[in-house]
PDB file of N, CA and C in Angstrom:
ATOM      1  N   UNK A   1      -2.100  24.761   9.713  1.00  0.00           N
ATOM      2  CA  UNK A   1      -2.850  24.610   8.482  1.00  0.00           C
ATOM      3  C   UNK A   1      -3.859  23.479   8.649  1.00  0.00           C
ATOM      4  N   UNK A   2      -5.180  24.118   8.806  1.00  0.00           N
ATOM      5  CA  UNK A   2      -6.342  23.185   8.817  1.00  0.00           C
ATOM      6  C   UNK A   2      -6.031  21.857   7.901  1.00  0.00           C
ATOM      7  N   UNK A   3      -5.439  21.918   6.573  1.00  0.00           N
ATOM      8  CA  UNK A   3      -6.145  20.851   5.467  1.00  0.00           C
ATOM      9  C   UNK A   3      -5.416  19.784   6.012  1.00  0.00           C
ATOM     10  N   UNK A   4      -4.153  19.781   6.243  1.00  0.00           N
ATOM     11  CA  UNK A   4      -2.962  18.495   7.129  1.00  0.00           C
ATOM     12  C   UNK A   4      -3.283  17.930   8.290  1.00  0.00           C
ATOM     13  N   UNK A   5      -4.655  18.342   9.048  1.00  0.00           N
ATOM     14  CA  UNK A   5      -4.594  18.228  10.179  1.00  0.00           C
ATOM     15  C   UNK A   5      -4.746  16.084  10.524  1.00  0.00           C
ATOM     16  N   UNK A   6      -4.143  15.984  11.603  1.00  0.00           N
ATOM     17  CA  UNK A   6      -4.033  14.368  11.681  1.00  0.00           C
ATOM     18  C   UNK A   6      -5.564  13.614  11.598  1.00  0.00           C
ATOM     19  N   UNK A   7      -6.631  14.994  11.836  1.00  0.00           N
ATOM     20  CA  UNK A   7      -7.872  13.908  11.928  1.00  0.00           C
ATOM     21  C   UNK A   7      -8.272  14.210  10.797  1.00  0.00           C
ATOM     22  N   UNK A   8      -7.978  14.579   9.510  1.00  0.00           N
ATOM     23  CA  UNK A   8      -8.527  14.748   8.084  1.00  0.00           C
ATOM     24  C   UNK A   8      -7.890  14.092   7.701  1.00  0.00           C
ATOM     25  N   UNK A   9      -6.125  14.020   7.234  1.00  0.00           N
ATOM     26  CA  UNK A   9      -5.970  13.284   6.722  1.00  0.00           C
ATOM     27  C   UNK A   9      -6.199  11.512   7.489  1.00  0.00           C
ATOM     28  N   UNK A  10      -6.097  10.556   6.072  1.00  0.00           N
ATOM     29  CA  UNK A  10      -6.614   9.546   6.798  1.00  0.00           C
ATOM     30  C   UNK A  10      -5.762   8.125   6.301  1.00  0.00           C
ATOM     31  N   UNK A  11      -6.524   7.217   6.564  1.00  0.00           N
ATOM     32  CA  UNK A  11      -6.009   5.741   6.238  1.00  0.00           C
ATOM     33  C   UNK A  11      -6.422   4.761   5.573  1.00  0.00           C
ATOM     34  N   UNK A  12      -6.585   4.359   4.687  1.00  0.00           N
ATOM     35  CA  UNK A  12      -7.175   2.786   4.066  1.00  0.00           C
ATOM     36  C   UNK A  12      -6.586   1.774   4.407  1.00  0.00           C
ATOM     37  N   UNK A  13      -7.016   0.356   5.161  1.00  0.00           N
ATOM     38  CA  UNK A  13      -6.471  -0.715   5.844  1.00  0.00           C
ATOM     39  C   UNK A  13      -7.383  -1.707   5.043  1.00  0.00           C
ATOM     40  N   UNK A  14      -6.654  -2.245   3.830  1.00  0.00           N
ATOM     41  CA  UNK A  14      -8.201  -3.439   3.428  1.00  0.00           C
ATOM     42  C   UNK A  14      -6.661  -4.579   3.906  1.00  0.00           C
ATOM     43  N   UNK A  15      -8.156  -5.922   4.457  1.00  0.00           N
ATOM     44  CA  UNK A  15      -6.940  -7.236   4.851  1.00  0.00           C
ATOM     45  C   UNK A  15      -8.247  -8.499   4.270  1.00  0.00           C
ATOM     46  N   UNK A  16      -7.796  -9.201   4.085  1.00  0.00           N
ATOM     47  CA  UNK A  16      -8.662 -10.217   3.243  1.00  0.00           C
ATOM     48  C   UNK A  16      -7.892 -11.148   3.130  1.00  0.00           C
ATOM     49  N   UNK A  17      -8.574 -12.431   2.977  1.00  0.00           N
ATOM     50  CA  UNK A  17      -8.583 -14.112   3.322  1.00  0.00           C
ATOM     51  C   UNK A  17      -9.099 -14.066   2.087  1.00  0.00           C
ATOM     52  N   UNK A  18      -8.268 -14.792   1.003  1.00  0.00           N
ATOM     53  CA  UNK A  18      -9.061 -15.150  -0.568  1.00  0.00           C
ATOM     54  C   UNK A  18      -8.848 -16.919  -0.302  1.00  0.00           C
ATOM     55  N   UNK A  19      -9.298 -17.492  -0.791  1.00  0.00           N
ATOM     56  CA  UNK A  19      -9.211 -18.745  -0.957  1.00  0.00           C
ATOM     57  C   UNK A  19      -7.905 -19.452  -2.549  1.00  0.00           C
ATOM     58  N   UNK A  20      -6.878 -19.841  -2.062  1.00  0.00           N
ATOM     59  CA  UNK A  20      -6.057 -20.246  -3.054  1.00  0.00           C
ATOM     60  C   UNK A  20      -5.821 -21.765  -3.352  1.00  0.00           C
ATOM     61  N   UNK A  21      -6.535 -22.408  -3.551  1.00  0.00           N
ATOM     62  CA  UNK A  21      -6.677 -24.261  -3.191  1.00  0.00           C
ATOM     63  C   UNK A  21      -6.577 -24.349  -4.796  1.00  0.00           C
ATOM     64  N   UNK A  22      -7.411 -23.167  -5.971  1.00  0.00           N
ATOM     65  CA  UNK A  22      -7.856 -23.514  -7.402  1.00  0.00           C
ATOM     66  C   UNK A  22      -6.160 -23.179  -8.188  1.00  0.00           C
ATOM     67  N   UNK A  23      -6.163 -23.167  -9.453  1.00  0.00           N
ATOM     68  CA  UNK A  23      -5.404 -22.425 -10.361  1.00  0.00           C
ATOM     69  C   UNK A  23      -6.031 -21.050 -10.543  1.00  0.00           C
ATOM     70  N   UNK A  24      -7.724 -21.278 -10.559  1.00  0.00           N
ATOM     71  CA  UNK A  24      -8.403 -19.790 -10.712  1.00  0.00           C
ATOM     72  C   UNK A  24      -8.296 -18.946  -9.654  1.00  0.00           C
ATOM     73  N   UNK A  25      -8.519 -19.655  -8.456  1.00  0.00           N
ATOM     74  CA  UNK A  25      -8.472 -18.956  -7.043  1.00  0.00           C
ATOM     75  C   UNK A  25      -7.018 -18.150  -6.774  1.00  0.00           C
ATOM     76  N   UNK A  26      -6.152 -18.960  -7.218  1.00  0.00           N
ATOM     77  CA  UNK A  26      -4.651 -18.162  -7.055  1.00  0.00           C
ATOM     78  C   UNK A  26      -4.207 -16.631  -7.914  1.00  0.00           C
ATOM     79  N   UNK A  27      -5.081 -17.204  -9.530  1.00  0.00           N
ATOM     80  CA  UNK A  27      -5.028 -16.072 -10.528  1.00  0.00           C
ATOM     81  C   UNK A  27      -6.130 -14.608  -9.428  1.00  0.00           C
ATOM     82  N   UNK A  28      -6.637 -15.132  -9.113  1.00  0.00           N
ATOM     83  CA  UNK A  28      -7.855 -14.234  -8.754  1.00  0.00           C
ATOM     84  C   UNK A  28      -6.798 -13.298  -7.384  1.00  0.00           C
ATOM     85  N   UNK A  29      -6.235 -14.131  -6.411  1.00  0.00           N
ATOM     86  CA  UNK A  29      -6.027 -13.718  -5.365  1.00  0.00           C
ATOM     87  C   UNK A  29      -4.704 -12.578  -5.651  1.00  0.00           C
ATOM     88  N   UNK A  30      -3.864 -12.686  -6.369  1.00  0.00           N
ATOM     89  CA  UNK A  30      -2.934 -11.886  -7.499  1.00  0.00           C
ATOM     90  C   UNK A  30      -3.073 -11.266  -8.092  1.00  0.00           C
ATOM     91  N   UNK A  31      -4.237 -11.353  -8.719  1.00  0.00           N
ATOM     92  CA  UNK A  31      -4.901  -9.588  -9.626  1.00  0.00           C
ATOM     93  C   UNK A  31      -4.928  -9.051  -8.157  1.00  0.00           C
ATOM     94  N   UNK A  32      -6.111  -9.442  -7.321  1.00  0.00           N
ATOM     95  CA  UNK A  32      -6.459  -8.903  -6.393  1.00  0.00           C
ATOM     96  C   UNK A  32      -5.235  -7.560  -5.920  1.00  0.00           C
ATOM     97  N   UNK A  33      -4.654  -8.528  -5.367  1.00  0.00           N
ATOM     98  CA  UNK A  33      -3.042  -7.791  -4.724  1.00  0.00           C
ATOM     99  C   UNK A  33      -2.444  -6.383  -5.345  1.00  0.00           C
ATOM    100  N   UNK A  34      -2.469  -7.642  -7.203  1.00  0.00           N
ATOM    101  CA  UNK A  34      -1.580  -6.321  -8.035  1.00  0.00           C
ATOM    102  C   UNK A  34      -2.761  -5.385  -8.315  1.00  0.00           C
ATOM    103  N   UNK A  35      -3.820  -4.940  -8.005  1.00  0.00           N
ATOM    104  CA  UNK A  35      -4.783  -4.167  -8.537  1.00  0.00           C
ATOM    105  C   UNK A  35      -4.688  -2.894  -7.267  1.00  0.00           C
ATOM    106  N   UNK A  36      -4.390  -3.756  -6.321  1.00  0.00           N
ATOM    107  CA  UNK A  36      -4.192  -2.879  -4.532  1.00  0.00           C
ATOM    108  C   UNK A  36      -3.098  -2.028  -5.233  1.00  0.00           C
ATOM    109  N   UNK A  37      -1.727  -2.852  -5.485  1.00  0.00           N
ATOM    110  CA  UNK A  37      -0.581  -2.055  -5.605  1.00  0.00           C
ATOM    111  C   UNK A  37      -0.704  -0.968  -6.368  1.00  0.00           C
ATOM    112  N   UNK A  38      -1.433  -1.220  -7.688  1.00  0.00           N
ATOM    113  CA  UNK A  38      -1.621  -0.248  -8.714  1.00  0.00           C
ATOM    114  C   UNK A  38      -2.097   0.612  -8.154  1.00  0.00           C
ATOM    115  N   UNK A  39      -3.064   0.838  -7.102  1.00  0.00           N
ATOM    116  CA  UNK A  39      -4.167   1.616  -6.757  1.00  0.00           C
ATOM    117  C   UNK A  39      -3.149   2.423  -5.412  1.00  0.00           C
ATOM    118  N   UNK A  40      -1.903   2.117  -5.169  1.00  0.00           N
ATOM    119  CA  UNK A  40      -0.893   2.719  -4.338  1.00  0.00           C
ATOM    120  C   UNK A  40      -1.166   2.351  -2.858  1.00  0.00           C
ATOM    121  N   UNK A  41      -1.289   1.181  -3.377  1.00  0.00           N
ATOM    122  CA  UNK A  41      -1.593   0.598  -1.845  1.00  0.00           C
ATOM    123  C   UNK A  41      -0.176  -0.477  -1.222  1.00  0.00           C
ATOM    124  N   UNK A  42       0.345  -0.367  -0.395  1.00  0.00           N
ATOM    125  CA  UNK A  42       1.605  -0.807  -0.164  1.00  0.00           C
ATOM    126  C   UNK A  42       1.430  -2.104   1.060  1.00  0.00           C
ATOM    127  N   UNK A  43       2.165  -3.202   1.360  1.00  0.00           N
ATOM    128  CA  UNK A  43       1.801  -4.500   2.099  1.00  0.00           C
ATOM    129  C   UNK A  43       2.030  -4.000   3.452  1.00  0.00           C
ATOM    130  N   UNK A  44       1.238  -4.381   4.530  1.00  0.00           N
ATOM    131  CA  UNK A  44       2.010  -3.791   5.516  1.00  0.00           C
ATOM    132  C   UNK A  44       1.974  -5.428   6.582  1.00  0.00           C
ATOM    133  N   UNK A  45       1.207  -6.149   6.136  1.00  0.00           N
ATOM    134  CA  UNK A  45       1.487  -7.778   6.757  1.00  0.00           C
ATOM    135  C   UNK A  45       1.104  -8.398   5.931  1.00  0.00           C
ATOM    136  N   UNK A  46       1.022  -9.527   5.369  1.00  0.00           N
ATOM    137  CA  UNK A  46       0.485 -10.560   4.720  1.00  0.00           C
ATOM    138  C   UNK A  46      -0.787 -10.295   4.557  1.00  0.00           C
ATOM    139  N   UNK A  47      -1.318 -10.282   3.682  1.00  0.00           N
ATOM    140  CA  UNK A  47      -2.736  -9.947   3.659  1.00  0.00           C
ATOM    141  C   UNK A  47      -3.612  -8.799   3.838  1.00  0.00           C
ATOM    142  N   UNK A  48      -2.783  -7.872   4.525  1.00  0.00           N
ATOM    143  CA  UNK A  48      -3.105  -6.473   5.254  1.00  0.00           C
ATOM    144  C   UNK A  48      -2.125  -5.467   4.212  1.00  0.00           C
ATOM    145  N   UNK A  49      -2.859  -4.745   3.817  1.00  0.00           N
ATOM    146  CA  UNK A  49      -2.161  -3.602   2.858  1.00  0.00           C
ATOM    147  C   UNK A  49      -2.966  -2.288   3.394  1.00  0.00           C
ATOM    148  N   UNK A  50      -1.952  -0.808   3.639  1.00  0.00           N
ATOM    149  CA  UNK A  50      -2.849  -0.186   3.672  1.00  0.00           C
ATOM    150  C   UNK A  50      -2.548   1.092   2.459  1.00  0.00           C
ATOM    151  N   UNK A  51      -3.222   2.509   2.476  1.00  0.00           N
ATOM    152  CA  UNK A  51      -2.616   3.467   1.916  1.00  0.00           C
ATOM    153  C   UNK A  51      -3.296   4.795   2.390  1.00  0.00           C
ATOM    154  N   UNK A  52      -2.161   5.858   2.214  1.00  0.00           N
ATOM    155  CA  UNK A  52      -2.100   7.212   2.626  1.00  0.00           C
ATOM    156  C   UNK A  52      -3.556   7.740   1.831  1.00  0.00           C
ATOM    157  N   UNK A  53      -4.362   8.597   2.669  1.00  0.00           N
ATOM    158  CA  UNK A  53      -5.060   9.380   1.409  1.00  0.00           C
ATOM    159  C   UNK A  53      -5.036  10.935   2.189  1.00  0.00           C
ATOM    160  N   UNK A  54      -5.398  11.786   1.514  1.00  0.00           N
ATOM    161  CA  UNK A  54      -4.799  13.157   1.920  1.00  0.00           C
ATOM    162  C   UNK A  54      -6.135  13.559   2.548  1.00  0.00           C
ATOM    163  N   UNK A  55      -8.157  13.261   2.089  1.00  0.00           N
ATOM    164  CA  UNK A  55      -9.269  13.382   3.217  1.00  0.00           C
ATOM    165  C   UNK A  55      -9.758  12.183   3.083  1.00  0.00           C
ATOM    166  N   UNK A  56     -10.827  12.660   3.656  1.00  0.00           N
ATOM    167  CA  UNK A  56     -11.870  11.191   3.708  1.00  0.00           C
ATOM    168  C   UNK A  56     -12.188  11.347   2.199  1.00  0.00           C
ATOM    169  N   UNK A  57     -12.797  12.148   1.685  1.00  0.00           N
ATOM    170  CA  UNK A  57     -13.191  12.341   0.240  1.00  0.00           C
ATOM    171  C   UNK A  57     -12.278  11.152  -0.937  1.00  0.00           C
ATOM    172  N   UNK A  58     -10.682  11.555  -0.702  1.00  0.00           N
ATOM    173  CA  UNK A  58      -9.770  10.729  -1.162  1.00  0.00           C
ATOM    174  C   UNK A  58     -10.317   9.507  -0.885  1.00  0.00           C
ATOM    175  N   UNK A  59     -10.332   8.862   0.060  1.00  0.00           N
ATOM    176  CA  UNK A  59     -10.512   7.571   0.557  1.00  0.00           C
ATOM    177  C   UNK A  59     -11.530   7.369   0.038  1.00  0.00           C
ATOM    178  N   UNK A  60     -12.720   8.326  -0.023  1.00  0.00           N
ATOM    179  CA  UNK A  60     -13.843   7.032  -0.365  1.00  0.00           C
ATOM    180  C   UNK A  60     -13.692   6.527  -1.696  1.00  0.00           C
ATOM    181  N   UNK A  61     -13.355   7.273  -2.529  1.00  0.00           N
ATOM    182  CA  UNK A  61     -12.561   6.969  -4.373  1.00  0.00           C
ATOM    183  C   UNK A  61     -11.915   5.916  -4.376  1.00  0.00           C
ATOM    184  N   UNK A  62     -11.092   5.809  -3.162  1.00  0.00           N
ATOM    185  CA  UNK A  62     -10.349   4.290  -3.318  1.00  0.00           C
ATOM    186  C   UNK A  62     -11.226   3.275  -2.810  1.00  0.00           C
ATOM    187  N   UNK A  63     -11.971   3.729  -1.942  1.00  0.00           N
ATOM    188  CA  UNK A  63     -12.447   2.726  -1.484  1.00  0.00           C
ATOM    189  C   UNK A  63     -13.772   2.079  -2.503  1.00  0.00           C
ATOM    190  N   UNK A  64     -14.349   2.935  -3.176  1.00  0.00           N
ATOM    191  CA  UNK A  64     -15.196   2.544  -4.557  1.00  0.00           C
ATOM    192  C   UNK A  64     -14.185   1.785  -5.278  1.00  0.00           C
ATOM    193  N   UNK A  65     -13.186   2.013  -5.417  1.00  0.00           N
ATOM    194  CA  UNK A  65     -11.743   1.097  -6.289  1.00  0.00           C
ATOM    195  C   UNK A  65     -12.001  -0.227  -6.056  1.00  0.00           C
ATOM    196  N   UNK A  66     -12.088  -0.529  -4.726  1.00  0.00           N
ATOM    197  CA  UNK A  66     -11.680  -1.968  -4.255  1.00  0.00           C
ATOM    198  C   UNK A  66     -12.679  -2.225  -4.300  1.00  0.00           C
ATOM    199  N   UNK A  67     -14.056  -2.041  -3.794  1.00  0.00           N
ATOM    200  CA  UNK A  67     -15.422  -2.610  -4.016  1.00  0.00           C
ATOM    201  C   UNK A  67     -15.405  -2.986  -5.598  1.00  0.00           C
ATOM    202  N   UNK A  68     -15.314  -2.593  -6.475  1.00  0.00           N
ATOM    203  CA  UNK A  68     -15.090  -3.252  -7.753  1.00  0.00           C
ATOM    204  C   UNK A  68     -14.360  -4.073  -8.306  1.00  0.00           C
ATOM    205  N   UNK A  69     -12.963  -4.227  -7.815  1.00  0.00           N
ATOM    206  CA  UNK A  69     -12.439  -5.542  -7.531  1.00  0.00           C
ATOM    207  C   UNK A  69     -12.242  -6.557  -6.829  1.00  0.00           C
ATOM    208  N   UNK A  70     -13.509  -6.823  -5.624  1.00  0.00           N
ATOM    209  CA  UNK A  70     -12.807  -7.739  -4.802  1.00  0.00           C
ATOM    210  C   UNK A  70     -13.657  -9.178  -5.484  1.00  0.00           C
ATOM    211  N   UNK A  71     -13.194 -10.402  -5.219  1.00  0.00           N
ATOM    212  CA  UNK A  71     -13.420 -11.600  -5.842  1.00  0.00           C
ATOM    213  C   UNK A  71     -14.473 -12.216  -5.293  1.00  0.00           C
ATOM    214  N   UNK A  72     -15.070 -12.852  -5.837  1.00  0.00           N
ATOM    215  CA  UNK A  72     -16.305 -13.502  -6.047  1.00  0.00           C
ATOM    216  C   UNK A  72     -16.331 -14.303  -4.747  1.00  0.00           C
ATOM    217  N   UNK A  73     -15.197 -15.025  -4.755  1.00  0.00           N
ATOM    218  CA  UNK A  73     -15.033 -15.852  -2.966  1.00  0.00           C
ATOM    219  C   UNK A  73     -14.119 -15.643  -1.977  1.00  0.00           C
ATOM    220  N   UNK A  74     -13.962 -15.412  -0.647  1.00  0.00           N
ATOM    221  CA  UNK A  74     -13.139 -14.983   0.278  1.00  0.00           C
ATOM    222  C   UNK A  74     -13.758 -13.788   0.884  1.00  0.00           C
ATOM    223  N   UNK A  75     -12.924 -13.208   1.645  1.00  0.00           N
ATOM    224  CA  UNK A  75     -13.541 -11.976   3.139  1.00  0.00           C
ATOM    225  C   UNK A  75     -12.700 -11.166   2.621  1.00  0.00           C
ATOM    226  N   UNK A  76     -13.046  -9.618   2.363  1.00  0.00           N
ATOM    227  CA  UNK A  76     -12.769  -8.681   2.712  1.00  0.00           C
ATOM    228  C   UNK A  76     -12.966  -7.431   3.139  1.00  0.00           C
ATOM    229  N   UNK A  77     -11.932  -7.023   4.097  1.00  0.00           N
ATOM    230  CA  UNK A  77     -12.561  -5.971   4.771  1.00  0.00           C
ATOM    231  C   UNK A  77     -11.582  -4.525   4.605  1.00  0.00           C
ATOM    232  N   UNK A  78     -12.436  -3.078   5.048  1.00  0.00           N
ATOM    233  CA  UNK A  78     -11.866  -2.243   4.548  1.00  0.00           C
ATOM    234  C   UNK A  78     -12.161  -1.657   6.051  1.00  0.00           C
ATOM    235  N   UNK A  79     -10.969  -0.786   6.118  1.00  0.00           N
ATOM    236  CA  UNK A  79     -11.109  -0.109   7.242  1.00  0.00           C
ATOM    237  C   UNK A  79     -10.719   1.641   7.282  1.00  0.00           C
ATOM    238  N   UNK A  80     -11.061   2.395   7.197  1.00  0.00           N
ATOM    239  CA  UNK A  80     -10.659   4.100   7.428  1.00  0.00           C
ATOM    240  C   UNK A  80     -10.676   4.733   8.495  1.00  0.00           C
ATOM    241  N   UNK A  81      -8.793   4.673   9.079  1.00  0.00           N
ATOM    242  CA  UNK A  81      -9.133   5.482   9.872  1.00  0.00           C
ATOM    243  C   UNK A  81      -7.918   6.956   9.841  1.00  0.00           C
ATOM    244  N   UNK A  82      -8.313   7.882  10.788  1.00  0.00           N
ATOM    245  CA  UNK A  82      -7.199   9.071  10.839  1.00  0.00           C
ATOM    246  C   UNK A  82      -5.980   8.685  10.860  1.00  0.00           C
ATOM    247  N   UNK A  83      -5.104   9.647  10.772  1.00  0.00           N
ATOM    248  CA  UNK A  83      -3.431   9.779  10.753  1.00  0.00           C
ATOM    249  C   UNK A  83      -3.289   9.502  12.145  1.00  0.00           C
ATOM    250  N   UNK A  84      -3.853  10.220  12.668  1.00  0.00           N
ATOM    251  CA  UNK A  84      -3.985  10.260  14.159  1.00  0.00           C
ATOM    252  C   UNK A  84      -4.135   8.661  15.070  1.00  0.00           C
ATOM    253  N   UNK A  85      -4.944   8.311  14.546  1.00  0.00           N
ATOM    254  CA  UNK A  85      -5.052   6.410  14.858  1.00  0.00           C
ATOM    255  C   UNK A  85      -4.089   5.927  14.445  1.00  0.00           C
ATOM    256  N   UNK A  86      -3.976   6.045  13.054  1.00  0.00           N
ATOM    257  CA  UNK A  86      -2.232   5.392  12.692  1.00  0.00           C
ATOM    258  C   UNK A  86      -1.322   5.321  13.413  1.00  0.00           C
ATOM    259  N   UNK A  87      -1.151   6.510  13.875  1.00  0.00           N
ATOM    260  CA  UNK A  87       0.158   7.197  14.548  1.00  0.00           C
ATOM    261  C   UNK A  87       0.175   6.555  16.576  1.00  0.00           C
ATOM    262  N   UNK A  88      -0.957   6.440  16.644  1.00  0.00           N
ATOM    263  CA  UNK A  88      -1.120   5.538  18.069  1.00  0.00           C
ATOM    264  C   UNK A  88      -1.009   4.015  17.774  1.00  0.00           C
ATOM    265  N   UNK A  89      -0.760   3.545  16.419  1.00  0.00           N
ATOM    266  CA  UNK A  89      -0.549   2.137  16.697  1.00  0.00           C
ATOM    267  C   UNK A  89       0.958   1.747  17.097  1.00  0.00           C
ATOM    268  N   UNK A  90       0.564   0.200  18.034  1.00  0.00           N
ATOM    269  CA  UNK A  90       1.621  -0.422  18.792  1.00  0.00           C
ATOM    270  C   UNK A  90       2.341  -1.185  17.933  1.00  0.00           C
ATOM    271  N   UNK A  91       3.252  -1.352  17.295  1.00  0.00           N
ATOM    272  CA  UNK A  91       3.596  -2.852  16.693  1.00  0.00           C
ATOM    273  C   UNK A  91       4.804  -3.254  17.243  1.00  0.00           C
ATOM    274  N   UNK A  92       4.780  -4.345  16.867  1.00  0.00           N
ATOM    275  CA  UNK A  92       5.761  -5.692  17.898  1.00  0.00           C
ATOM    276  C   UNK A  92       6.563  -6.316  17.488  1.00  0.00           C
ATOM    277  N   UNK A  93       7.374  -6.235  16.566  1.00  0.00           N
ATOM    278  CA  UNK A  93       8.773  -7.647  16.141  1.00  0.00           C
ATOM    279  C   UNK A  93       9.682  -8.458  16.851  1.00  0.00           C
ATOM    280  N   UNK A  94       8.678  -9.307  17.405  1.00  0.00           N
ATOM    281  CA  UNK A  94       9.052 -10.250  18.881  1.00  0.00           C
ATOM    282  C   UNK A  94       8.338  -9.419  19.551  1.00  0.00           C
ATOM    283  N   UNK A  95       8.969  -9.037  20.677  1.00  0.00           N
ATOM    284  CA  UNK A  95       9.273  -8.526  21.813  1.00  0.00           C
ATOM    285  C   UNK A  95       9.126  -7.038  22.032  1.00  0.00           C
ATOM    286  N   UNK A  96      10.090  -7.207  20.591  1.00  0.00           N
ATOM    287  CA  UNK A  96      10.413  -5.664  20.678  1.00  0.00           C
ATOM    288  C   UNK A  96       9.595  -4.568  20.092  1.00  0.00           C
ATOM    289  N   UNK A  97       9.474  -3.236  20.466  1.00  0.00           N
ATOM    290  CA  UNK A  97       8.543  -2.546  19.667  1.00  0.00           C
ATOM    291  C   UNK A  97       9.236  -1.862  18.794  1.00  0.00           C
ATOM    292  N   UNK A  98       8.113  -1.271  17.980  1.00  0.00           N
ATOM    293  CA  UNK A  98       8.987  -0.829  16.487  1.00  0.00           C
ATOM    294  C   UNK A  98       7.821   0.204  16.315  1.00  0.00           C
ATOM    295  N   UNK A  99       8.096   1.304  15.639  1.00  0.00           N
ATOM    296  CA  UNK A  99       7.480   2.251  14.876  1.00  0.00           C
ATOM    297  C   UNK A  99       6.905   1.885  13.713  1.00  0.00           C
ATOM    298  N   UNK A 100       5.676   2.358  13.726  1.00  0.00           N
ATOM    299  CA  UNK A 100       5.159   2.147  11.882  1.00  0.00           C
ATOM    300  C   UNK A 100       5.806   3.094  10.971  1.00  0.00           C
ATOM    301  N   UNK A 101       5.395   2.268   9.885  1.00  0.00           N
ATOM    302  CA  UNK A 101       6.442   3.130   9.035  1.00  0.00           C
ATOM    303  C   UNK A 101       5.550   3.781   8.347  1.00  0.00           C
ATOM    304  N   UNK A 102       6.449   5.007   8.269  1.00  0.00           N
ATOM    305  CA  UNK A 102       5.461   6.442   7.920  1.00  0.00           C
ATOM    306  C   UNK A 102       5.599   6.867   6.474  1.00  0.00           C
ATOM    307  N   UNK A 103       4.672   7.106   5.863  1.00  0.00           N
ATOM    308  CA  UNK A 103       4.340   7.309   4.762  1.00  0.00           C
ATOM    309  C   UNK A 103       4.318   9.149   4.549  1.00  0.00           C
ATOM    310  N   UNK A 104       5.449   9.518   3.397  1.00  0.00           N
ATOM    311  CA  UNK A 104       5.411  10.554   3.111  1.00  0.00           C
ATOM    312  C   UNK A 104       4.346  11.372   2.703  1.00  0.00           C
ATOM    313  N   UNK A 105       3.612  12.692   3.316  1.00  0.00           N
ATOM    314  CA  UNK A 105       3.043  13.381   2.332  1.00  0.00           C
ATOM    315  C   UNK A 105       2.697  13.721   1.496  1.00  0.00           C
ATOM    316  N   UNK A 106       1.392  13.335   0.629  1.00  0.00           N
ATOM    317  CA  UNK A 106       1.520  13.517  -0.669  1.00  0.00           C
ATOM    318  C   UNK A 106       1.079  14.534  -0.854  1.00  0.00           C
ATOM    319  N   UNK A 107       2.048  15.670  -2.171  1.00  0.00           N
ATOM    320  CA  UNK A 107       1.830  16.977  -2.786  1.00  0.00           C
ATOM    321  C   UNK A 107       1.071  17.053  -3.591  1.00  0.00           C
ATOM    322  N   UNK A 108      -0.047  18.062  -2.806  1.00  0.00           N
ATOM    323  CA  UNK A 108      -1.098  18.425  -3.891  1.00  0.00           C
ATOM    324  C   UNK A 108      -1.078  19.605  -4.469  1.00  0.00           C
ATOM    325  N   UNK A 109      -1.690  19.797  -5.736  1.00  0.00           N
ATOM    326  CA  UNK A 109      -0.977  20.897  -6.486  1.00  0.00           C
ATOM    327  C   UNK A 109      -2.583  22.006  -6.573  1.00  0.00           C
ATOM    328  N   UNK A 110      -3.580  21.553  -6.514  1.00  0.00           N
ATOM    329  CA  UNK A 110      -4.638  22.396  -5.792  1.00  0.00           C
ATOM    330  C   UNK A 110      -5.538  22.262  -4.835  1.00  0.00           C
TER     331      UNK A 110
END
């Protein structure tokens, strides 16, 4: 089935450096976060959150999402890539390697 295929479906990777030194800067860096979560975006390191989208089409919707919330000061960056890239990443806990953790399929109803 063409529509599942690993290079359609895809990935959102936003990771960002906010500045937290203020009381405002901290409020800011926390919407930030909880606005990701709302938007079904899950932590995958400190700072690095990514989320499932079913095409690129999906993704760019989210990715208009976050361009409207990101904060006035600090770096952020957004990254899209295939299932397929996902699925070739290495990760490391120590030493040891570990599998990413895989994100269920989401059911679409048309």
């Amino acid at each position: 089935m063409e529509r599942f295929s690993e290079y359609r479906v895809m990935w959102i990777m936003v990771f960002f450096d906010l500045p937290t030194e203020t009381k405002k800067e901290r409020k800011e860096h926390a919407l930030f976060r909880k606005n990701l979560m709302r938007d079904g975006f899950t932590m995958f390191q400190f700072s690095i959150y990514i989320r499932h989208c079913a095409s690129k089409e999906n993704m760019q919707v989210h990715i208009r999402r976050i361009k409207k919330i990101i904060p006035d000061k600090g770096k952020v960056g957004i990254i899209g890539i295939t299932d397929k890239q996902f699925g070739e990443m290495e990760i490391f806990i120590g030493k040891k390697e570990s599998k990413p953790e895989s994100q269920g399929l989401q059911l679409e109803l048309f």
